[in-house]
C-alpha atoms as a PDB file:
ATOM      1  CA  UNK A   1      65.991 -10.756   1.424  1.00  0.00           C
ATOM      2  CA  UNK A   2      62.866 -11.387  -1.195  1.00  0.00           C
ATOM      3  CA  UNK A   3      63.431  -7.644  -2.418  1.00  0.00           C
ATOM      4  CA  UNK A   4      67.644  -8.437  -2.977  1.00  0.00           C
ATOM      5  CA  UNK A   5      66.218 -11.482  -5.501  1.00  0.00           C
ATOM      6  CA  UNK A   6      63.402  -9.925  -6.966  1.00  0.00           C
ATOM      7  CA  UNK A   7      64.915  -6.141  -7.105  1.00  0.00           C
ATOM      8  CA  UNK A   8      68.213  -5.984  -9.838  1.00  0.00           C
ATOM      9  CA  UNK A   9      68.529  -2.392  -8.113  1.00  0.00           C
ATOM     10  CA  UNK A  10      68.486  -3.338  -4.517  1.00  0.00           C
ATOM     11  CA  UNK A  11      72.136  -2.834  -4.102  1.00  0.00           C
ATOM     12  CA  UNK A  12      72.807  -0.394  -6.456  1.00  0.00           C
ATOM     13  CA  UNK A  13      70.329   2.143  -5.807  1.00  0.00           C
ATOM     14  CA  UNK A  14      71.234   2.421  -2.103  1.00  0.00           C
ATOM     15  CA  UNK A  15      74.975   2.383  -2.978  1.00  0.00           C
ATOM     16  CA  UNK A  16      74.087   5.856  -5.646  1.00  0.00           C
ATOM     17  CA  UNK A  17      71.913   7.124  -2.791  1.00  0.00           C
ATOM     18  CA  UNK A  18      74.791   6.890  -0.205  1.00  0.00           C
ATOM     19  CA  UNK A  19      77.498   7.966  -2.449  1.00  0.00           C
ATOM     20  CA  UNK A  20      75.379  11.038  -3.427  1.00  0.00           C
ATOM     21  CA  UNK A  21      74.100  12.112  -0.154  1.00  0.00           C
ATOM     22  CA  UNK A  22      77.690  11.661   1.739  1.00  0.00           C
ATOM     23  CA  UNK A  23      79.293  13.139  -1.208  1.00  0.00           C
ATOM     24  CA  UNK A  24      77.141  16.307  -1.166  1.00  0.00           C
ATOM     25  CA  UNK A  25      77.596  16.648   2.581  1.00  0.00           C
ATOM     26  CA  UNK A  26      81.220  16.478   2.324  1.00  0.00           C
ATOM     27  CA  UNK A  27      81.779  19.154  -0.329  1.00  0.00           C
ATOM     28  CA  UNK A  28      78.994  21.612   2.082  1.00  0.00           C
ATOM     29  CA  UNK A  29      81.716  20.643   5.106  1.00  0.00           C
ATOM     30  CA  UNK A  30      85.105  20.861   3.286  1.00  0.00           C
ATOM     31  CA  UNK A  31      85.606  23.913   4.492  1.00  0.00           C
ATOM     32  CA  UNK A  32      86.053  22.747   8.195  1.00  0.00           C
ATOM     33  CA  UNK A  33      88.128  20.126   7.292  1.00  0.00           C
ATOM     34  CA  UNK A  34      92.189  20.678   9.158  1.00  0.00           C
ATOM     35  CA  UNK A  35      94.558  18.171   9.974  1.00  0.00           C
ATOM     36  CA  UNK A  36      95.531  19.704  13.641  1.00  0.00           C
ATOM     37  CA  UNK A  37      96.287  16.312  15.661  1.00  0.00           C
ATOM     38  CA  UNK A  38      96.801  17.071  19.570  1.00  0.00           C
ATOM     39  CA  UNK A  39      97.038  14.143  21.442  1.00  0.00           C
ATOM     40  CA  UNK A  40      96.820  14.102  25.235  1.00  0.00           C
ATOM     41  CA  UNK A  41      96.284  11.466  28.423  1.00  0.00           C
ATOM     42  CA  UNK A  42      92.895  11.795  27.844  1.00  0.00           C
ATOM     43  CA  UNK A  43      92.459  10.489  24.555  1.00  0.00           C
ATOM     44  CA  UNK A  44      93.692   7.007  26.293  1.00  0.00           C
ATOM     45  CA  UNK A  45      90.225   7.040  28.402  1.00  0.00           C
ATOM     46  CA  UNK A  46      88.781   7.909  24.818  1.00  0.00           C
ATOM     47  CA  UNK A  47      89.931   5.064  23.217  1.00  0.00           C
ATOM     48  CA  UNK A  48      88.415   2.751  26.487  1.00  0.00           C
ATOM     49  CA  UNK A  49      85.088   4.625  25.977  1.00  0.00           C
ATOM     50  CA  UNK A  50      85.665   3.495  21.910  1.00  0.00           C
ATOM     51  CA  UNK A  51      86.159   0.181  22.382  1.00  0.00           C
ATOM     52  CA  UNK A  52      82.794  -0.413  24.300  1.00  0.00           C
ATOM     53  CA  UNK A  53      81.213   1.523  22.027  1.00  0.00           C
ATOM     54  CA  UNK A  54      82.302  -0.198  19.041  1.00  0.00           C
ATOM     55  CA  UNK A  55      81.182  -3.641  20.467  1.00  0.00           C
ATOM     56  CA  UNK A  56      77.505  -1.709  21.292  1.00  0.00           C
ATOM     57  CA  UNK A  57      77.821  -1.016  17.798  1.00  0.00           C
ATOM     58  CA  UNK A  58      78.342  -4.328  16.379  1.00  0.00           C
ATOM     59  CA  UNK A  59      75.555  -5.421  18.978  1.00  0.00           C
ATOM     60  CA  UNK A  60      73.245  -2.989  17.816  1.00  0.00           C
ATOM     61  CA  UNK A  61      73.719  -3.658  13.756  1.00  0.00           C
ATOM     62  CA  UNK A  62      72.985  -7.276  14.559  1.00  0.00           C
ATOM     63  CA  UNK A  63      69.703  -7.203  16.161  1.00  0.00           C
ATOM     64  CA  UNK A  64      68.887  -4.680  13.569  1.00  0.00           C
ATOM     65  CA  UNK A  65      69.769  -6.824  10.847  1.00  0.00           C
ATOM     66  CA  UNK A  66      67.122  -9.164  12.396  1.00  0.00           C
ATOM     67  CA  UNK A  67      64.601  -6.141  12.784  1.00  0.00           C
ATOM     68  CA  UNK A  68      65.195  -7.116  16.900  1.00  0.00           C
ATOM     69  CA  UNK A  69      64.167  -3.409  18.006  1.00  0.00           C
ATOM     70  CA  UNK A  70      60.622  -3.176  18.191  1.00  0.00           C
ATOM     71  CA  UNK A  71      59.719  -0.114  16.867  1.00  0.00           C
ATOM     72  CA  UNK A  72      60.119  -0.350  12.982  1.00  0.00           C
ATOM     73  CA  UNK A  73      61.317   2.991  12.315  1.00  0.00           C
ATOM     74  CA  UNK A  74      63.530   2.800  15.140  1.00  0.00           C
ATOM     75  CA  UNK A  75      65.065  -0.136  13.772  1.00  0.00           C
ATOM     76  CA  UNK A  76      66.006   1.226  10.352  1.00  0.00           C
ATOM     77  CA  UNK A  77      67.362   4.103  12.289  1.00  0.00           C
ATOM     78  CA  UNK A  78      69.552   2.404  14.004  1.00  0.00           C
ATOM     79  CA  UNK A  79      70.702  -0.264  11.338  1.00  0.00           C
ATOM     80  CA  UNK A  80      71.254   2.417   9.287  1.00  0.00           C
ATOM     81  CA  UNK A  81      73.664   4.414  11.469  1.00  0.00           C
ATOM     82  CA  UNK A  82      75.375   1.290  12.060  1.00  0.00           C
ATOM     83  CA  UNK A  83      75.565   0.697   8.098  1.00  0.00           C
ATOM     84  CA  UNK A  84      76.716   4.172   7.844  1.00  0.00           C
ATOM     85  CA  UNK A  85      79.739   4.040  11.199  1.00  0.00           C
ATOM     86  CA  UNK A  86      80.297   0.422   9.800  1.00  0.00           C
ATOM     87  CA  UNK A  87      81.165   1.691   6.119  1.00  0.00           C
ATOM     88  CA  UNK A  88      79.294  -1.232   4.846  1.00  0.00           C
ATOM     89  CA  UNK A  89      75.436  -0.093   4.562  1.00  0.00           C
ATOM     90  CA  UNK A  90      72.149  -1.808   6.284  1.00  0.00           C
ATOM     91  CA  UNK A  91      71.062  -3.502   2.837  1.00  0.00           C
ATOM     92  CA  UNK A  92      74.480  -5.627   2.051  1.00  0.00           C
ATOM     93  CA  UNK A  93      75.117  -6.330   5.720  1.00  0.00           C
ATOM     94  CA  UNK A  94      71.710  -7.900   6.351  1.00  0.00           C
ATOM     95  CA  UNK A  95      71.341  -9.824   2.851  1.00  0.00           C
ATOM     96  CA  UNK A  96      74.953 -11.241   3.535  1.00  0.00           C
ATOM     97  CA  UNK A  97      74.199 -12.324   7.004  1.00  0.00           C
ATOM     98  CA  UNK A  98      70.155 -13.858   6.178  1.00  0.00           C
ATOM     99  CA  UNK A  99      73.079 -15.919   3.960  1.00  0.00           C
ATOM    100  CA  UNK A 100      75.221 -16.867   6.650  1.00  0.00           C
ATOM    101  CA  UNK A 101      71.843 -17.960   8.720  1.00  0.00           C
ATOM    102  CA  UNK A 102      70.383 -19.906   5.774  1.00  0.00           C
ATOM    103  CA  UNK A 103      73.924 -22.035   4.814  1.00  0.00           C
ATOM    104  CA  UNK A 104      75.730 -21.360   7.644  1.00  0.00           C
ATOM    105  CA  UNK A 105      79.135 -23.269   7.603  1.00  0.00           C
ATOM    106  CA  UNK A 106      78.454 -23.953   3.906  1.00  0.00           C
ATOM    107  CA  UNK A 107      81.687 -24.295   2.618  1.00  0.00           C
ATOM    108  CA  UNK A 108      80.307 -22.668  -0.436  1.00  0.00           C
ATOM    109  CA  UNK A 109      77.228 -20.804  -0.349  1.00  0.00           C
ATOM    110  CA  UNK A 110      78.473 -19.368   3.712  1.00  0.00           C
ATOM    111  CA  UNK A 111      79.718 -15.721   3.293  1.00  0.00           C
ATOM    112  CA  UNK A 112      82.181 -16.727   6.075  1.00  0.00           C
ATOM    113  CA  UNK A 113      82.458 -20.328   7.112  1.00  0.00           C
ATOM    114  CA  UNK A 114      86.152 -20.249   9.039  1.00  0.00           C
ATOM    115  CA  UNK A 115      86.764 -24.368   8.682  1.00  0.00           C
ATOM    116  CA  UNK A 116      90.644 -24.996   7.916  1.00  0.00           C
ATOM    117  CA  UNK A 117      91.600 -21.283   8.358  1.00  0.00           C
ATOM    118  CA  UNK A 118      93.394 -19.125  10.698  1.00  0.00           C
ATOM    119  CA  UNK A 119      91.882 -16.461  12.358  1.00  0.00           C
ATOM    120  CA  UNK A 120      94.353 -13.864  10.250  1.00  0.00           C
ATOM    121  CA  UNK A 121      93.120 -15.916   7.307  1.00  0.00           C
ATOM    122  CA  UNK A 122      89.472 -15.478   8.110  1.00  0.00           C
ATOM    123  CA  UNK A 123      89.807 -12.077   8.847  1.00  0.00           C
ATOM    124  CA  UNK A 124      92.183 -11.529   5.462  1.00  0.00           C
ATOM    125  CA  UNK A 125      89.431 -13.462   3.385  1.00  0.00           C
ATOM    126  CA  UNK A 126      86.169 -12.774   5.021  1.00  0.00           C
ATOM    127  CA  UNK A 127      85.388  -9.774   3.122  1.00  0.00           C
ATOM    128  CA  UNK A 128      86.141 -10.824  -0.178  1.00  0.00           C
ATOM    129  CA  UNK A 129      84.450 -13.965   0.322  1.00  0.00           C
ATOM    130  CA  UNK A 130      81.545 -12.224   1.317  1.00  0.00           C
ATOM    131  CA  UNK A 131      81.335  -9.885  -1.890  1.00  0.00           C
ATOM    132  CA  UNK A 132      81.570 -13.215  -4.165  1.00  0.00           C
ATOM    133  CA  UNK A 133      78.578 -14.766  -2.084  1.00  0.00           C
ATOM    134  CA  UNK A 134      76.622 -12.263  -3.100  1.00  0.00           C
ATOM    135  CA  UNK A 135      77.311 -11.913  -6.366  1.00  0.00           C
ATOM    136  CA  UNK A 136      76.699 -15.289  -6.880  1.00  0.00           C
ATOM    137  CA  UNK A 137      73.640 -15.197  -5.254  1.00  0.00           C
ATOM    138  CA  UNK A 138      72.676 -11.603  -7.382  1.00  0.00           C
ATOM    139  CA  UNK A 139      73.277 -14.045 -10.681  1.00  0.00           C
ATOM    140  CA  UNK A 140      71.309 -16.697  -9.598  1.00  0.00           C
ATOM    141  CA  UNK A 141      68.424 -14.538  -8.913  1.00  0.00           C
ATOM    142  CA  UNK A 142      69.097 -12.118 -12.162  1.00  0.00           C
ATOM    143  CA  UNK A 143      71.056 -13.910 -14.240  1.00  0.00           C
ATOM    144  CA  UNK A 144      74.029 -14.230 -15.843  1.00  0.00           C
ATOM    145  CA  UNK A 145      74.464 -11.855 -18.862  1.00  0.00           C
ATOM    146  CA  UNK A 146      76.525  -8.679 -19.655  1.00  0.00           C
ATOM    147  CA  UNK A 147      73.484  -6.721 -17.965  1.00  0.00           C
ATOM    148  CA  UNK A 148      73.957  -8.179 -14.612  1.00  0.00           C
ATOM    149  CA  UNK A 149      77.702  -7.732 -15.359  1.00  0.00           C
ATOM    150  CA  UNK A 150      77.108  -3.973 -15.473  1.00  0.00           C
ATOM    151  CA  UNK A 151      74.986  -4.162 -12.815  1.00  0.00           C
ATOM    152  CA  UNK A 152      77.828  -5.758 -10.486  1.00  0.00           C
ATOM    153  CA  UNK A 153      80.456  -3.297 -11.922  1.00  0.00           C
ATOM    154  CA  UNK A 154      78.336  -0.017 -10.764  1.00  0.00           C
ATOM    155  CA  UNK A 155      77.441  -1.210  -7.509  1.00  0.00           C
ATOM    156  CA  UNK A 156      81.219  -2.093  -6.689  1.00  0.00           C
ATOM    157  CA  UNK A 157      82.329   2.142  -8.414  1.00  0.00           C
ATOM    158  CA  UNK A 158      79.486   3.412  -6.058  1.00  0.00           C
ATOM    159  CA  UNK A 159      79.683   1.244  -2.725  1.00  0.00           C
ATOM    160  CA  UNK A 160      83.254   1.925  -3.148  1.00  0.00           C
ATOM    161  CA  UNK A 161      82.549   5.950  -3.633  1.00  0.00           C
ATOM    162  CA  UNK A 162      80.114   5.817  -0.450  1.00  0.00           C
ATOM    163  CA  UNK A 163      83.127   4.117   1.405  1.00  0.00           C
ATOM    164  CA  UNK A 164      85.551   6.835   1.047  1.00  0.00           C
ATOM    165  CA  UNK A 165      82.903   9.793   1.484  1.00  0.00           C
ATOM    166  CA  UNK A 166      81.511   8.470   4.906  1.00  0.00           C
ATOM    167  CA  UNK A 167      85.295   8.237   5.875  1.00  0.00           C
ATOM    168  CA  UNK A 168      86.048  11.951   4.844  1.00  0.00           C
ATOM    169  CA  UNK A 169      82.616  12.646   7.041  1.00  0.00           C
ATOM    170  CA  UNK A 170      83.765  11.387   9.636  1.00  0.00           C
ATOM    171  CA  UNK A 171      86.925  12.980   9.364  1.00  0.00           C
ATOM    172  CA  UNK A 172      85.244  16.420   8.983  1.00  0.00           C
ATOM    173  CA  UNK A 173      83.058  15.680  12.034  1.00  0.00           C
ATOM    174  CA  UNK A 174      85.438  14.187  14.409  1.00  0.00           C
ATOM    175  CA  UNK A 175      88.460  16.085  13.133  1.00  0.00           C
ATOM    176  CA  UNK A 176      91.756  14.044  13.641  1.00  0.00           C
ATOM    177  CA  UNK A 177      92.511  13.679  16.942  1.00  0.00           C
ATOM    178  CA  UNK A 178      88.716  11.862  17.604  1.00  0.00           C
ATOM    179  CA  UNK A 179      89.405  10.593  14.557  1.00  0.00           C
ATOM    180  CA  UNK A 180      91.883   8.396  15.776  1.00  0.00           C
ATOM    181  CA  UNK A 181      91.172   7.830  19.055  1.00  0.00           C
ATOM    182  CA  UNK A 182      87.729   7.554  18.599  1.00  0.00           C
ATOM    183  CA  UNK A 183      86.107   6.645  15.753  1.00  0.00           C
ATOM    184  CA  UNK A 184      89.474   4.331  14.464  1.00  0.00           C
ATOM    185  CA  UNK A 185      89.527   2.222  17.852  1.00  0.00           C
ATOM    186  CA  UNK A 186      86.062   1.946  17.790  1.00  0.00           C
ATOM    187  CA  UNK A 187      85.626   0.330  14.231  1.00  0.00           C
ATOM    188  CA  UNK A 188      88.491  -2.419  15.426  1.00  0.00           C
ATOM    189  CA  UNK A 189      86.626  -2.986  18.189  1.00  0.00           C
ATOM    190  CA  UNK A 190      83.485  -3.640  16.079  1.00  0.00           C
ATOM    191  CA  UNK A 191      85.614  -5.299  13.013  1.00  0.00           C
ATOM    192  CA  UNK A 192      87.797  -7.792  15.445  1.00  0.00           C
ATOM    193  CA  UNK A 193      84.704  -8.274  17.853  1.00  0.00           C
ATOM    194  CA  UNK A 194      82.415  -9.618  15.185  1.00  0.00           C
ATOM    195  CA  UNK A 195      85.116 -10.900  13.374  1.00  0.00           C
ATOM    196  CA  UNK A 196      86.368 -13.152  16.604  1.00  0.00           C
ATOM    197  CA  UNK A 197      82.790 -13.852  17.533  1.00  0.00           C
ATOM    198  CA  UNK A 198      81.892 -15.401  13.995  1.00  0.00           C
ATOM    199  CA  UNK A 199      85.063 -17.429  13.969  1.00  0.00           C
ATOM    200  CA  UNK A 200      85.249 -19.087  17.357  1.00  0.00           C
ATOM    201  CA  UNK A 201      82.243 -20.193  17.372  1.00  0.00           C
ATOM    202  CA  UNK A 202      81.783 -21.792  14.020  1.00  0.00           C
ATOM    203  CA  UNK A 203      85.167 -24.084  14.461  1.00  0.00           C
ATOM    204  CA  UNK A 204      84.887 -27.419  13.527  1.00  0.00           C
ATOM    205  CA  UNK A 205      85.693 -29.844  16.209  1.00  0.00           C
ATOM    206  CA  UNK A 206      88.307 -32.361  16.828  1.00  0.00           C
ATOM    207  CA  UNK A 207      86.177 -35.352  14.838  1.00  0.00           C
ATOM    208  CA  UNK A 208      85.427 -32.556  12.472  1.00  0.00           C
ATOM    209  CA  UNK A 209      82.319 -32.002  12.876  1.00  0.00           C
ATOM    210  CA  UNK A 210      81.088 -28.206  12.693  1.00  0.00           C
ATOM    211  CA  UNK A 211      78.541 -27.568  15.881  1.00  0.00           C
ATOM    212  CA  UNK A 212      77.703 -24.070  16.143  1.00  0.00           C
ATOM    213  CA  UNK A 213      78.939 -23.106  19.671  1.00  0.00           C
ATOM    214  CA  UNK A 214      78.426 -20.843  22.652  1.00  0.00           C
ATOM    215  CA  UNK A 215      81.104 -19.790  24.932  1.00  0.00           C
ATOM    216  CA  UNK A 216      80.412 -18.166  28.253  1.00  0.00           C
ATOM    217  CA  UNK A 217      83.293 -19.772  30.599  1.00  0.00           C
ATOM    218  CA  UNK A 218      86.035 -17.865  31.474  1.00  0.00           C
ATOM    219  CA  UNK A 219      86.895 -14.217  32.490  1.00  0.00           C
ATOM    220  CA  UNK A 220      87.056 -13.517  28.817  1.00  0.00           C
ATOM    221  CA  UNK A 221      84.041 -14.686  27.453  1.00  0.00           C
ATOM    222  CA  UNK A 222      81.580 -13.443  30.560  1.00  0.00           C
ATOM    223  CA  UNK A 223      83.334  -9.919  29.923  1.00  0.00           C
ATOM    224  CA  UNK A 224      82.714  -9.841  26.029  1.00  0.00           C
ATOM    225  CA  UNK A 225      79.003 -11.097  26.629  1.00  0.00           C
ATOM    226  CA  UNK A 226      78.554  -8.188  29.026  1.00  0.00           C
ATOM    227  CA  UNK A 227      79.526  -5.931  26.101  1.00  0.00           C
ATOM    228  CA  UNK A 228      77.859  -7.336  23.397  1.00  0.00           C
ATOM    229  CA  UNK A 229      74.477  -8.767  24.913  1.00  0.00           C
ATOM    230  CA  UNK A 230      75.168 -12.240  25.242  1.00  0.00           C
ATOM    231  CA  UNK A 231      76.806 -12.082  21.171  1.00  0.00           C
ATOM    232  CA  UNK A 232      78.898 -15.216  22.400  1.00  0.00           C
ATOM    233  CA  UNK A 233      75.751 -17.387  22.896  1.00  0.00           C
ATOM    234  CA  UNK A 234      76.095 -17.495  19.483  1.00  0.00           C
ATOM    235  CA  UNK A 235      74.621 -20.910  19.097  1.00  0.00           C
ATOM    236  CA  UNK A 236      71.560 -19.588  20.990  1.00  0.00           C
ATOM    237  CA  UNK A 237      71.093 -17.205  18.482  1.00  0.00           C
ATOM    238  CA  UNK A 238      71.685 -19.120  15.729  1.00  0.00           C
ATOM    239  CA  UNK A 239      68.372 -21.311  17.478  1.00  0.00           C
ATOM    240  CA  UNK A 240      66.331 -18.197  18.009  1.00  0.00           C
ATOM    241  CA  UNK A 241      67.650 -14.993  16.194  1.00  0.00           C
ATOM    242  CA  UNK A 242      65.139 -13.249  17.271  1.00  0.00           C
ATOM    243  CA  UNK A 243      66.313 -12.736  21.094  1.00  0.00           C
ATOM    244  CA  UNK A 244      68.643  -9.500  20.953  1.00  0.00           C
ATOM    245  CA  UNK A 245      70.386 -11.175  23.969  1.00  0.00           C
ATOM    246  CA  UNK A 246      70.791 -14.732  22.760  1.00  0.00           C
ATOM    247  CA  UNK A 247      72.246 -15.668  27.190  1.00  0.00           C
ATOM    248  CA  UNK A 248      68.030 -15.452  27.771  1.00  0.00           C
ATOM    249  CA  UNK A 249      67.521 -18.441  25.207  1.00  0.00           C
ATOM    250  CA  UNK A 250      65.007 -21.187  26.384  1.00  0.00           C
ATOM    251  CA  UNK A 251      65.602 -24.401  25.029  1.00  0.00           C
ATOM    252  CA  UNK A 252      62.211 -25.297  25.864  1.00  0.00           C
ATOM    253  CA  UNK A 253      60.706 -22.291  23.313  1.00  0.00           C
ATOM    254  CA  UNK A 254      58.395 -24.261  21.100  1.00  0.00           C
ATOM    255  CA  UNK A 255      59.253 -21.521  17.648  1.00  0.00           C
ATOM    256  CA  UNK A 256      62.118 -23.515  15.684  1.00  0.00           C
ATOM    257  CA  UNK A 257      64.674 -21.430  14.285  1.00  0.00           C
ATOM    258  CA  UNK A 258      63.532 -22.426  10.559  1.00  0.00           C
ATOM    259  CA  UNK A 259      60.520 -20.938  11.610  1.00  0.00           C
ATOM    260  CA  UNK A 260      62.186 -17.248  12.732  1.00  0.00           C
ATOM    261  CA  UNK A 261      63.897 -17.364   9.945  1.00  0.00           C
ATOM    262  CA  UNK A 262      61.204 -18.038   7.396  1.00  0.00           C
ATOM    263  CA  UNK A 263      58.912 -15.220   8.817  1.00  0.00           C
ATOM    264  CA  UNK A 264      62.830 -13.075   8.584  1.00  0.00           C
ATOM    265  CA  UNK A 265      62.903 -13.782   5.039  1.00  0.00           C
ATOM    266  CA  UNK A 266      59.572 -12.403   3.897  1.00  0.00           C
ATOM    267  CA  UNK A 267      60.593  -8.641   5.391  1.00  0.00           C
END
């Protein structure tokens, strides 16, 4: 987070980095690239094995984003895979969320606070939302002139570039049929699982008030926190974001969250 304020490049450079190195890889692999799409029963079992994984995967890029794995170079490994699979790239993901941690349910200065809206709004406006966060944030800490202007322009043209190259790599790799079966069902499963997770448990309740929740009752809930760690003790986490399975949460842990999150904010 301190290198996002103090760095006017943080974003862009790894958004010309990514857009480069995916771009160059695709042109090496356009040669394999065919549009042969043979679907068959198994492809259904596929698309089971997808949706687990993409929930693992939205698992994974969280406790990355909160350097959760132990070993450091492990961690970047992973949170960068995930910010590859994801589309949206370690840096962004982690600087928006240290945002959603610091003001959560901001109405605001929260990337994605989901008072007064439907889920299909929240989902609709989330990422947008998000992208104006930050570039509020990236004046704040820059300024506001025609530089930082420019500055905001090039990282949306190359974010945007690195976007559709990692798609036509996956492509390439997977080829269609995995493509769709695959690697398709298993970004929903990530995009809706995070999506959901974020929304239900920030609701305000009936007097109003906004009480960051967990949910664990239910055949539902105890399923989805088998998949995703214990994501749906989501107030837990939100207490001590440094547990990768927020269900193991001690209320009686002397470390406040301001504290995690202070010693978060330094990396």
């Amino acid at each position: 987070m301190n290198f996002y304020k103090k760095d006017r490049h943080y974003f862009l450079r790894y958004f010309i980095i990514n857009a480069l190195v995916f771009g160059l890889v695709d042109i090496l692999l356009m040669k394999k690239i065919h549009f042969d799409f043979n679907f068959a029963l198994a492809d259904l079992f596929i698309a089971l094995v997808a949706i687990v994984f993409g929930l693992a995967m939205a698992t994974a890029f969280h406790n990355a984003s909160h350097h959760n794995f132990k070993n450091k170079f492990l961690n970047i490994l992973i949170g960068e895979f995930c910010g590859f699979y994801t589309l949206i790239g370690m840096r962004p993901f982690r600087v928006g969320h240290m945002l959603h941690h610091i003001h959560s349910d901001d109405p605001e200065l929260d990337p994605h606070p989901p008072a007064g809206l439907s889920f299909i709004q929240f989902i609709l406006t989330s990422h947008n939302r998000t992208i104006e966060v930050l570039k509020n944030v990236y004046r704040q800490n820059h300024g506001a002139s025609a530089k930082t202007e420019a500055n905001i322009k090039w990282q949306t043209v190359f974010h945007q570039m690195g976007i559709l190259f990692k798609i036509l790599f996956i492509f390439i790799v997977f080829g269609p049929t995995l493509f769709v079966s695959f690697y398709v069902i298993s970004y929903l499963a990530y995009f809706f699982g995070f999506a959901h997770l974020n929304y239900i448990s920030h609701l305000p309740d009936e007097d109003g008030e906004i009480r960051v929740k967990n949910h664990s009752q239910g055949f539902f809930y105890q399923v989805m926190n088998v998949l995703t760690s214990g994501g749906y003790y989501h107030k837990n986490h939100h207490l001590n974001p440094k547990l990768y399975n927020p269900s193991h949460y001690q209320a009686r842990a002397k470390t406040s969250s301001f504290q995690i999150l202070s010693t978060e904010l330094k990396v």
